[in-house]
N, C-alpha and C. Protein backbone atom coordinates (compact mmCIF):
# COMPACT_ATOMS: atom_id res chain seq x y z
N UNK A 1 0.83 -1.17 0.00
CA UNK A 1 0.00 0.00 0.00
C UNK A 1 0.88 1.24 0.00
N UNK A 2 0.43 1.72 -0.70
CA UNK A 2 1.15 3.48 -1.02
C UNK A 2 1.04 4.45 0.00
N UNK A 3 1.81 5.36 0.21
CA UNK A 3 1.39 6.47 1.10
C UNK A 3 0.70 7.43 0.23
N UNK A 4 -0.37 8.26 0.88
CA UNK A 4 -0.63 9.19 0.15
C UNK A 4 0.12 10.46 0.81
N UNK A 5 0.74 11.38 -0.24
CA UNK A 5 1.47 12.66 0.43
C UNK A 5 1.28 13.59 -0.83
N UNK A 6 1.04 14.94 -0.94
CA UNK A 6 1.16 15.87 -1.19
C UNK A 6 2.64 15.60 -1.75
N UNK A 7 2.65 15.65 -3.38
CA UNK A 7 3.74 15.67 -4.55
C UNK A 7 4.06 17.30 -5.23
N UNK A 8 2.81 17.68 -5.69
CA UNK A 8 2.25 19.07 -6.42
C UNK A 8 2.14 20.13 -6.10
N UNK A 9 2.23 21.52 -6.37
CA UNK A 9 0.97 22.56 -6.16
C UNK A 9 1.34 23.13 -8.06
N UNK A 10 0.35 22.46 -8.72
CA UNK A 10 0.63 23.61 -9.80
C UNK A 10 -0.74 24.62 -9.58
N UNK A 11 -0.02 26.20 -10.10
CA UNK A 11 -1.10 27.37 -9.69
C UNK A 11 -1.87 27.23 -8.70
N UNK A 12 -1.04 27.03 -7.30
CA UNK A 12 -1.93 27.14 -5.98
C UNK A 12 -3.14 25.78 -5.89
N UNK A 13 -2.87 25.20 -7.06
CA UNK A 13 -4.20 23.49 -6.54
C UNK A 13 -3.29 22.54 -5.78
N UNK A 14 -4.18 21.87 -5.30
CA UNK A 14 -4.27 20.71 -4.11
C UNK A 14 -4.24 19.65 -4.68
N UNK A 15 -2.75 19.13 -5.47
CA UNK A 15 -2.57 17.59 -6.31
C UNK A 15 -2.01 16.34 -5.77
N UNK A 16 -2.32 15.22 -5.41
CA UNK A 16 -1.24 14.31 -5.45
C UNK A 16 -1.32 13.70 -7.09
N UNK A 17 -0.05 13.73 -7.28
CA UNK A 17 0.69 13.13 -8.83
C UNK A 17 0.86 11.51 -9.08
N UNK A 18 -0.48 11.13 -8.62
CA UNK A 18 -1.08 10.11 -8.99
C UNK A 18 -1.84 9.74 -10.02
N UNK A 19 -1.82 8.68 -11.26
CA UNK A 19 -2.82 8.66 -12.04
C UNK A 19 -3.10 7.29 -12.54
N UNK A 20 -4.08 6.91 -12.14
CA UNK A 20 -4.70 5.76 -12.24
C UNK A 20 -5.73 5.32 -13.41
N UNK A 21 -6.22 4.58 -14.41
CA UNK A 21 -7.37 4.57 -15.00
C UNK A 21 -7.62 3.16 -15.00
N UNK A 22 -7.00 2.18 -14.46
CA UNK A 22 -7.16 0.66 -14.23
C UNK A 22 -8.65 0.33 -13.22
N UNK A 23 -9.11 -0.24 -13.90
CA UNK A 23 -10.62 -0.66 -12.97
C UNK A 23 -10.36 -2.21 -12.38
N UNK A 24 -10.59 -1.87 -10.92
CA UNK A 24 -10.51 -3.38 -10.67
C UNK A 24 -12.24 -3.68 -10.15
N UNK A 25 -12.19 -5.45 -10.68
CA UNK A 25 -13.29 -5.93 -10.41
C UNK A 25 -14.30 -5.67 -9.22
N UNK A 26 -13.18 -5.66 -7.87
CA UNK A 26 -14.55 -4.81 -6.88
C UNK A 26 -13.37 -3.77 -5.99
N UNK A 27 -14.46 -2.71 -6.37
CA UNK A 27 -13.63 -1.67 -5.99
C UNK A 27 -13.76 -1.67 -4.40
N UNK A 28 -12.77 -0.84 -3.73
CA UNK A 28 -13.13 -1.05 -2.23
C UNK A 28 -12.23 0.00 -1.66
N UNK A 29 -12.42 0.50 -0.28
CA UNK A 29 -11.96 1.84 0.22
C UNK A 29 -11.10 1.77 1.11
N UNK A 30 -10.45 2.00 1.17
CA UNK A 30 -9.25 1.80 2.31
C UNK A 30 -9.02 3.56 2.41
N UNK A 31 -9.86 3.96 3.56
CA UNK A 31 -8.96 4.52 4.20
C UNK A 31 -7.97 5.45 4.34
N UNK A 32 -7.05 6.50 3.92
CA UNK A 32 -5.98 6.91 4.88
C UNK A 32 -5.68 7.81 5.64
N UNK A 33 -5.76 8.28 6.84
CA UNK A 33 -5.35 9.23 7.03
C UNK A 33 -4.03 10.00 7.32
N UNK A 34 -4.14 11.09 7.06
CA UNK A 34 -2.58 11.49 6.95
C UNK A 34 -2.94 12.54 8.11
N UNK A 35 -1.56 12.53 9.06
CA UNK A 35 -1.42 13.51 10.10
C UNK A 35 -0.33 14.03 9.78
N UNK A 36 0.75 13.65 8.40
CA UNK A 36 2.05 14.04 8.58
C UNK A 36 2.19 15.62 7.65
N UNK A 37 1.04 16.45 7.44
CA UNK A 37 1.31 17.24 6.79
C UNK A 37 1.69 18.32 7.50
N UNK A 38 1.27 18.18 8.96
CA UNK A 38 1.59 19.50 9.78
C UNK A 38 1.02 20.80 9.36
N UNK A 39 0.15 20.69 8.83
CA UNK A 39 -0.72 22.04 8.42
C UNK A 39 -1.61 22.79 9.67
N UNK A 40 -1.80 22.53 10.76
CA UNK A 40 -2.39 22.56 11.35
C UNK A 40 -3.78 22.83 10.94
N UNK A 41 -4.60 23.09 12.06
CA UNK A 41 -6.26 22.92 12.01
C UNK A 41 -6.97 24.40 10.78
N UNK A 42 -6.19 24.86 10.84
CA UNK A 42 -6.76 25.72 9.84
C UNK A 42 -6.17 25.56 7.76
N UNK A 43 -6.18 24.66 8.26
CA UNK A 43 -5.64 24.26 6.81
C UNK A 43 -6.59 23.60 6.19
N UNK A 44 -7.24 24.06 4.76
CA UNK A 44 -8.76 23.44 4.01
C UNK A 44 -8.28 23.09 2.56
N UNK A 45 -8.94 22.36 1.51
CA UNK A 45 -9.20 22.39 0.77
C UNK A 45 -10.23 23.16 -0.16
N UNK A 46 -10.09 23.98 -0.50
CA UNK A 46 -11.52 25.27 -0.80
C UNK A 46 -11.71 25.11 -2.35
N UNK A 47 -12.78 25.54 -2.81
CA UNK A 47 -13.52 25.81 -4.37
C UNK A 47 -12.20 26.61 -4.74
N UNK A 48 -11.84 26.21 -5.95
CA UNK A 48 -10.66 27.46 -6.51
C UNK A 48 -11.66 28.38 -7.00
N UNK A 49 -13.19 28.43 -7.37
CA UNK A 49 -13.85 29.81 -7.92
C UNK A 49 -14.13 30.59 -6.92
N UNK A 50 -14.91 29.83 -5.89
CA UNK A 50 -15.12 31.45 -4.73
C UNK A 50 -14.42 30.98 -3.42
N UNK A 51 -13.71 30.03 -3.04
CA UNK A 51 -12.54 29.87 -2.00
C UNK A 51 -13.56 29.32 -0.85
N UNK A 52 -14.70 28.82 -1.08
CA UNK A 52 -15.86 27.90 0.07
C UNK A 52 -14.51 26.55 0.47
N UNK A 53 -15.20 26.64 1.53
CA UNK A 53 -14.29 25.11 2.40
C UNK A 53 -14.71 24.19 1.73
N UNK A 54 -14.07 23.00 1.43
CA UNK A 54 -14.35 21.91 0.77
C UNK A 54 -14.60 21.09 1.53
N UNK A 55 -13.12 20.80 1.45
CA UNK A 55 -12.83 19.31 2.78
C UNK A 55 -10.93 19.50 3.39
N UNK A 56 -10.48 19.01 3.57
CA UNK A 56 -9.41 19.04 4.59
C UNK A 56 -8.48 18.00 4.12
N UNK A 57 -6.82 18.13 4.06
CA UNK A 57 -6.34 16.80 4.01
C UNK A 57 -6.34 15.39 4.42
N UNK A 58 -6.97 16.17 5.76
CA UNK A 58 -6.58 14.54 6.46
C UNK A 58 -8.15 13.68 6.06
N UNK A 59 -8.67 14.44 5.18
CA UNK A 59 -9.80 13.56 4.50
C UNK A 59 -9.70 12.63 3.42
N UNK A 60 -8.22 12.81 3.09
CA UNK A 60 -7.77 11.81 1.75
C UNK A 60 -8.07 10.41 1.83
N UNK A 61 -8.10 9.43 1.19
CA UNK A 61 -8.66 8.67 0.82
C UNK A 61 -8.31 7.47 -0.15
N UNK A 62 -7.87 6.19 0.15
CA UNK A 62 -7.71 5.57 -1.46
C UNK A 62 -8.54 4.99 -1.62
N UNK A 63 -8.81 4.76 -3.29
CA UNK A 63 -9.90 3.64 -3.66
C UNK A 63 -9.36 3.18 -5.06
N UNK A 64 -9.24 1.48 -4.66
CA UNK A 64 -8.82 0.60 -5.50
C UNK A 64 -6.65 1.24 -5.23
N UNK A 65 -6.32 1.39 -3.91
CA UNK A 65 -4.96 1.48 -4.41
C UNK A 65 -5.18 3.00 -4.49
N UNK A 66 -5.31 3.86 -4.78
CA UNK A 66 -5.11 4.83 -5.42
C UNK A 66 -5.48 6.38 -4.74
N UNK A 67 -4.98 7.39 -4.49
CA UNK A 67 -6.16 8.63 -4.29
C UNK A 67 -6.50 9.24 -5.31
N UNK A 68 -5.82 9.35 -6.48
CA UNK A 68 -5.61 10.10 -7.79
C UNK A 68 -6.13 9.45 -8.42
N UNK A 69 -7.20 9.80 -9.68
CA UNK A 69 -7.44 8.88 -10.67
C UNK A 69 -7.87 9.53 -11.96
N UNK A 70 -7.58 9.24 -12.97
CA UNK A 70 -7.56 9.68 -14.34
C UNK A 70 -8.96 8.72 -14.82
N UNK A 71 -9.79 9.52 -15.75
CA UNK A 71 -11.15 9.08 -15.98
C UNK A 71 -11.53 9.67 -17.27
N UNK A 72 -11.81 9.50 -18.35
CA UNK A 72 -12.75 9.98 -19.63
C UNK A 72 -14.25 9.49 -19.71
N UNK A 73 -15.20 10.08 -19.41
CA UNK A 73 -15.99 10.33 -19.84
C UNK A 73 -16.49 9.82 -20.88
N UNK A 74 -18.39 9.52 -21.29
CA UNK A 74 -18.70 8.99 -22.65
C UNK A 74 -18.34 10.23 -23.81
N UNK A 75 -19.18 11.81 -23.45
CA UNK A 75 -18.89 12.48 -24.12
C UNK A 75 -17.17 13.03 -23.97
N UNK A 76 -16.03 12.32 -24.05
CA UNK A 76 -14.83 12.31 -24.27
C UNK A 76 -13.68 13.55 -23.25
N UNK A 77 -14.76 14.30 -22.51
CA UNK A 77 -14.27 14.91 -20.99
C UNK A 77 -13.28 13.96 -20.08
N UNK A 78 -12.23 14.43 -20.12
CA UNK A 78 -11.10 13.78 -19.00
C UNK A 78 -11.12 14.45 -17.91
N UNK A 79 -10.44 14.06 -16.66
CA UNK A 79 -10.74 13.93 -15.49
C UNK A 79 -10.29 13.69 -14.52
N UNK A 80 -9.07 14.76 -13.68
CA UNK A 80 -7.86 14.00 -12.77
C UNK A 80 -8.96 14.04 -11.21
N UNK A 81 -9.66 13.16 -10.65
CA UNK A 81 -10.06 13.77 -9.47
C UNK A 81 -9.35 12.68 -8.49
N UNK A 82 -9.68 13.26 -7.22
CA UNK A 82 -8.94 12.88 -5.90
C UNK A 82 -9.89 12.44 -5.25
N UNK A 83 -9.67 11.36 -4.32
CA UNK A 83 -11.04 10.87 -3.16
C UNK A 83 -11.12 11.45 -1.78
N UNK A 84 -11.68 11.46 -1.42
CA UNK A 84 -11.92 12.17 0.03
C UNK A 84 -13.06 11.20 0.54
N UNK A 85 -12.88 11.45 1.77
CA UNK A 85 -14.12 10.54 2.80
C UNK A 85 -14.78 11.21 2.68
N UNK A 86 -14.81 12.61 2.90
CA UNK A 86 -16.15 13.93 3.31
C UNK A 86 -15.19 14.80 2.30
N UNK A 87 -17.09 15.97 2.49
CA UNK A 87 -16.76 16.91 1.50
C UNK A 87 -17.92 17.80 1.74
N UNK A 88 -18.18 18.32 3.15
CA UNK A 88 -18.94 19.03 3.63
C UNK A 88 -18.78 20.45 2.97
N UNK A 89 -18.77 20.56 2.41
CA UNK A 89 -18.56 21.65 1.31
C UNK A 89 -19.10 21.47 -0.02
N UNK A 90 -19.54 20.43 -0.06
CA UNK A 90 -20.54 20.24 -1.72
C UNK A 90 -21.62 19.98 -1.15
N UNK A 91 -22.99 20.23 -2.20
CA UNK A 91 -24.05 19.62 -2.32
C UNK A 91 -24.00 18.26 -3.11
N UNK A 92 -24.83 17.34 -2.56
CA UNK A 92 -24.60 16.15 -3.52
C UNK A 92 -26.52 16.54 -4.42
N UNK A 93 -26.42 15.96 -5.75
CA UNK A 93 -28.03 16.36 -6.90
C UNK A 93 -27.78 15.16 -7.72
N UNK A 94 -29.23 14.84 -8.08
CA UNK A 94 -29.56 13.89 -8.65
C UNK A 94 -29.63 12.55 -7.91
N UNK A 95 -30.41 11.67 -8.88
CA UNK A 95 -31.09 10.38 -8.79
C UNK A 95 -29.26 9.45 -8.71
N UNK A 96 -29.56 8.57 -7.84
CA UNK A 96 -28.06 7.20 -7.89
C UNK A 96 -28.22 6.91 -9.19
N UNK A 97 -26.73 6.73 -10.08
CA UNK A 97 -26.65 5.08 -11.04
C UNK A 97 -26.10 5.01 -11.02
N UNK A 98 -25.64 3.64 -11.38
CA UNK A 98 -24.85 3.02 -12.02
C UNK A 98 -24.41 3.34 -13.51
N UNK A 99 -24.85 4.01 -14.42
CA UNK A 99 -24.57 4.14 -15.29
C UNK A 99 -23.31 4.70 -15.52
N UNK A 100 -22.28 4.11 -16.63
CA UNK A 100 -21.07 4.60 -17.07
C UNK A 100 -20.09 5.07 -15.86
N UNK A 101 -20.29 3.90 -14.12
CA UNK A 101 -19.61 4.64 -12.71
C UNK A 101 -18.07 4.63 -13.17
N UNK A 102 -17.46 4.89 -12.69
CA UNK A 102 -16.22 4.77 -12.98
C UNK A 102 -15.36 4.05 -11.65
N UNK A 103 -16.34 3.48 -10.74
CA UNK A 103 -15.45 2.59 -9.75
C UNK A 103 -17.06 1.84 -9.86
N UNK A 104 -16.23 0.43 -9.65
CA UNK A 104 -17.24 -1.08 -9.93
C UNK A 104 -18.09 -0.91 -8.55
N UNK A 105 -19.49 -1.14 -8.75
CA UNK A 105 -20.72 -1.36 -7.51
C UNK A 105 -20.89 -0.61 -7.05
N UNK A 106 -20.36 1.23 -7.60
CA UNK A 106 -21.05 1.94 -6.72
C UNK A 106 -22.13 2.91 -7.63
N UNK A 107 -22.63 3.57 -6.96
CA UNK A 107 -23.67 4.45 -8.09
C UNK A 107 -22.90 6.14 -7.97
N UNK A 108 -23.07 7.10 -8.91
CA UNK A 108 -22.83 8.11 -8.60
C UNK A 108 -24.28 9.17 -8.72
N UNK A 109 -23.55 10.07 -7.82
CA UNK A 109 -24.70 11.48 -8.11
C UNK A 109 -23.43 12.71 -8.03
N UNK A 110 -23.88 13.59 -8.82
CA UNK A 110 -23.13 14.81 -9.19
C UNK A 110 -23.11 15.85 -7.90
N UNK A 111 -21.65 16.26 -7.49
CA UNK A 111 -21.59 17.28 -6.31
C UNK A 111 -21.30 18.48 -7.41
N UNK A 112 -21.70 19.29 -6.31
CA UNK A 112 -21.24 20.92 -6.62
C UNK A 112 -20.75 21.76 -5.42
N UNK A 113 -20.12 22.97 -5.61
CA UNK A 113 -19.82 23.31 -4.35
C UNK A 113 -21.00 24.58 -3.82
N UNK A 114 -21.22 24.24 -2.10
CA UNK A 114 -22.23 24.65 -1.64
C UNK A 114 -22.40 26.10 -1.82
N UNK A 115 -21.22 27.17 -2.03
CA UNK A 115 -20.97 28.46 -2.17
C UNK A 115 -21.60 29.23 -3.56
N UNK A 116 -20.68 28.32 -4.74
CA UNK A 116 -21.04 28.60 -5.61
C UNK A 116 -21.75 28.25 -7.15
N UNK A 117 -22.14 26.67 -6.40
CA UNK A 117 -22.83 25.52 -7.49
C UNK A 117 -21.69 25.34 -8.64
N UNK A 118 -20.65 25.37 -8.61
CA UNK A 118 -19.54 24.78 -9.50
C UNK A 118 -19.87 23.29 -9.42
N UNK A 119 -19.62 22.66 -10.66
CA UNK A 119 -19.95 21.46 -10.55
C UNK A 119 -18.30 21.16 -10.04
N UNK A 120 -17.82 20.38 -8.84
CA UNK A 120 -16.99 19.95 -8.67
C UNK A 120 -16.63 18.65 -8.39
N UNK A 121 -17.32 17.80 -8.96
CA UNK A 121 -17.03 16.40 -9.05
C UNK A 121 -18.47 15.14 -9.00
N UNK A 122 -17.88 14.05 -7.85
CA UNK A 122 -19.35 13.03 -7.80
C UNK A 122 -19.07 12.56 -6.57
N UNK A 123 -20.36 12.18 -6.38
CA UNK A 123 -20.32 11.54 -4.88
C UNK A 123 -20.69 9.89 -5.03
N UNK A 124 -19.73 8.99 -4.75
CA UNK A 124 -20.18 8.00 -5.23
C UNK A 124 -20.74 6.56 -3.64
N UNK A 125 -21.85 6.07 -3.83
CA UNK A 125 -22.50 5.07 -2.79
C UNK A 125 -22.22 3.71 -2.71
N UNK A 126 -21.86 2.83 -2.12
CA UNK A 126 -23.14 1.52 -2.30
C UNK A 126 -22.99 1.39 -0.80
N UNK A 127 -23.65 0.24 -0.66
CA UNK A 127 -24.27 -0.26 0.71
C UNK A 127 -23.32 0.00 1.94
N UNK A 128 -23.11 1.32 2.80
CA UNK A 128 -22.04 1.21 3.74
C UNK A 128 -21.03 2.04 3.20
N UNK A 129 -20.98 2.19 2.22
CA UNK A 129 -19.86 3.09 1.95
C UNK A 129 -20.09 4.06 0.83
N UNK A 130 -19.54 5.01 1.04
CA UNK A 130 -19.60 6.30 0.18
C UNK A 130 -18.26 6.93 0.39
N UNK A 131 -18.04 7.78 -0.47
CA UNK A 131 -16.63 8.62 -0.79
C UNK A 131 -16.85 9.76 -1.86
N UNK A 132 -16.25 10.87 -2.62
CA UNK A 132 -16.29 11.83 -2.85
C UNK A 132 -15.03 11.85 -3.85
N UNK A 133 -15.63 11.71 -5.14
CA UNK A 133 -14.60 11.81 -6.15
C UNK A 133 -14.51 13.06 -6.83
N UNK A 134 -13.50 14.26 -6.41
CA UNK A 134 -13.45 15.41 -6.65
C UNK A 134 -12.44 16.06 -7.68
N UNK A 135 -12.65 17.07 -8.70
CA UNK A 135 -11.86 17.43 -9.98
C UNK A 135 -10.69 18.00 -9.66
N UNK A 136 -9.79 17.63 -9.50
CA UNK A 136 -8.26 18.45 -8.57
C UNK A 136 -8.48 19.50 -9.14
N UNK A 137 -8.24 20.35 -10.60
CA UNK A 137 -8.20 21.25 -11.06
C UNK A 137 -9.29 22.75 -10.76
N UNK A 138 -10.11 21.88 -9.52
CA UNK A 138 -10.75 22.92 -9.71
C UNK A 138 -10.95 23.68 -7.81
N UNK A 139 -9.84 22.61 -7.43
CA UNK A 139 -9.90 22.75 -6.11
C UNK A 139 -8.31 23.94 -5.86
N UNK A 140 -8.20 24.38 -4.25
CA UNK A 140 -6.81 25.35 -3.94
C UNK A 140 -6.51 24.36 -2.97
N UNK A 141 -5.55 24.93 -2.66
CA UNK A 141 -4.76 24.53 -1.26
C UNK A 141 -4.84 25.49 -0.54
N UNK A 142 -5.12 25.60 0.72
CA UNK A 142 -4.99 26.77 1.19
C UNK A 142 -3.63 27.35 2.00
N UNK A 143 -2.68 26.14 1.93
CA UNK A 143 -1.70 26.30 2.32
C UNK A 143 -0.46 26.91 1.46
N UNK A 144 -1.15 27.01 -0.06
CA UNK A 144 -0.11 27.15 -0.93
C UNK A 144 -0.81 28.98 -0.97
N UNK A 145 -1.59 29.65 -0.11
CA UNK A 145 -1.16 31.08 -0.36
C UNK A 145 -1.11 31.37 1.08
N UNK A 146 -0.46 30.33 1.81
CA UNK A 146 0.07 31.01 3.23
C UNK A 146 1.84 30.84 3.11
């Protein structure tokens, strides 16, 4: 198992330089938390359009192996997003599916952020577990303008 750590900041975003597009048969969540960033308690992940709180590092997350994952879309939209446990900072909209998920057995519904309805990623379910697959590019660090 990999560590997840903070690799990136290009233009002030919140990256690990991870990229994944391998689907495994059942996807599953492990977990991680990281305490080693030393950011202390005021350190967020925010909307890069109007700077709303997102979620927090130590909310990172792997699924299938991974926190980073590279994704295309039917209509041909690519897609670096990051997982998080929480993401009290989006609204989650729309009906569950399965349709076209991009991790095996779960359903998604589309988040946005609560500030400014940016669509910023998906919130994905199944039975017991849920997680928060979010568009790096559209997220800050808030540590990278302290």
């Amino acid at each position: 198992m990999a560590d997840i750590h903070i690799t990136s900041r290009v233009r002030g975003s919140f990256l690990c330089a991870l990229k994944s597009s391998k689907k495994s048969p059942s996807s599953h969540i492990e977990i991680k938390t990281e305490k080693k960033f030393g950011l202390g308690e005021n350190h967020f992940i925010v909307c890069r359009n109007c700077g709303n709180r997102i979620t927090t590092p130590e909310r990172i997350i792997s699924v299938n192996g991974e926190h980073a994952h590279t994704f295309t879309n039917p209509e041909g939209f690519t897609y670096d997003i990051g997982c998080f446990s929480v993401a009290e900072g989006c609204d989650v909209y729309g009906e569950p599916t399965r349709e076209h998920t991009w991790f095996h057995g779960f359903t998604w519904r589309f988040c946005v952020c609560s500030g400014c309805l940016m669509h910023l990623g998906w919130n994905y379910e199944r039975e017991g577990e849920s997680f928060f697959g979010l568009i790096l590019d559209l997220l800050a660090d808030t540590s990278a303008t302290h």
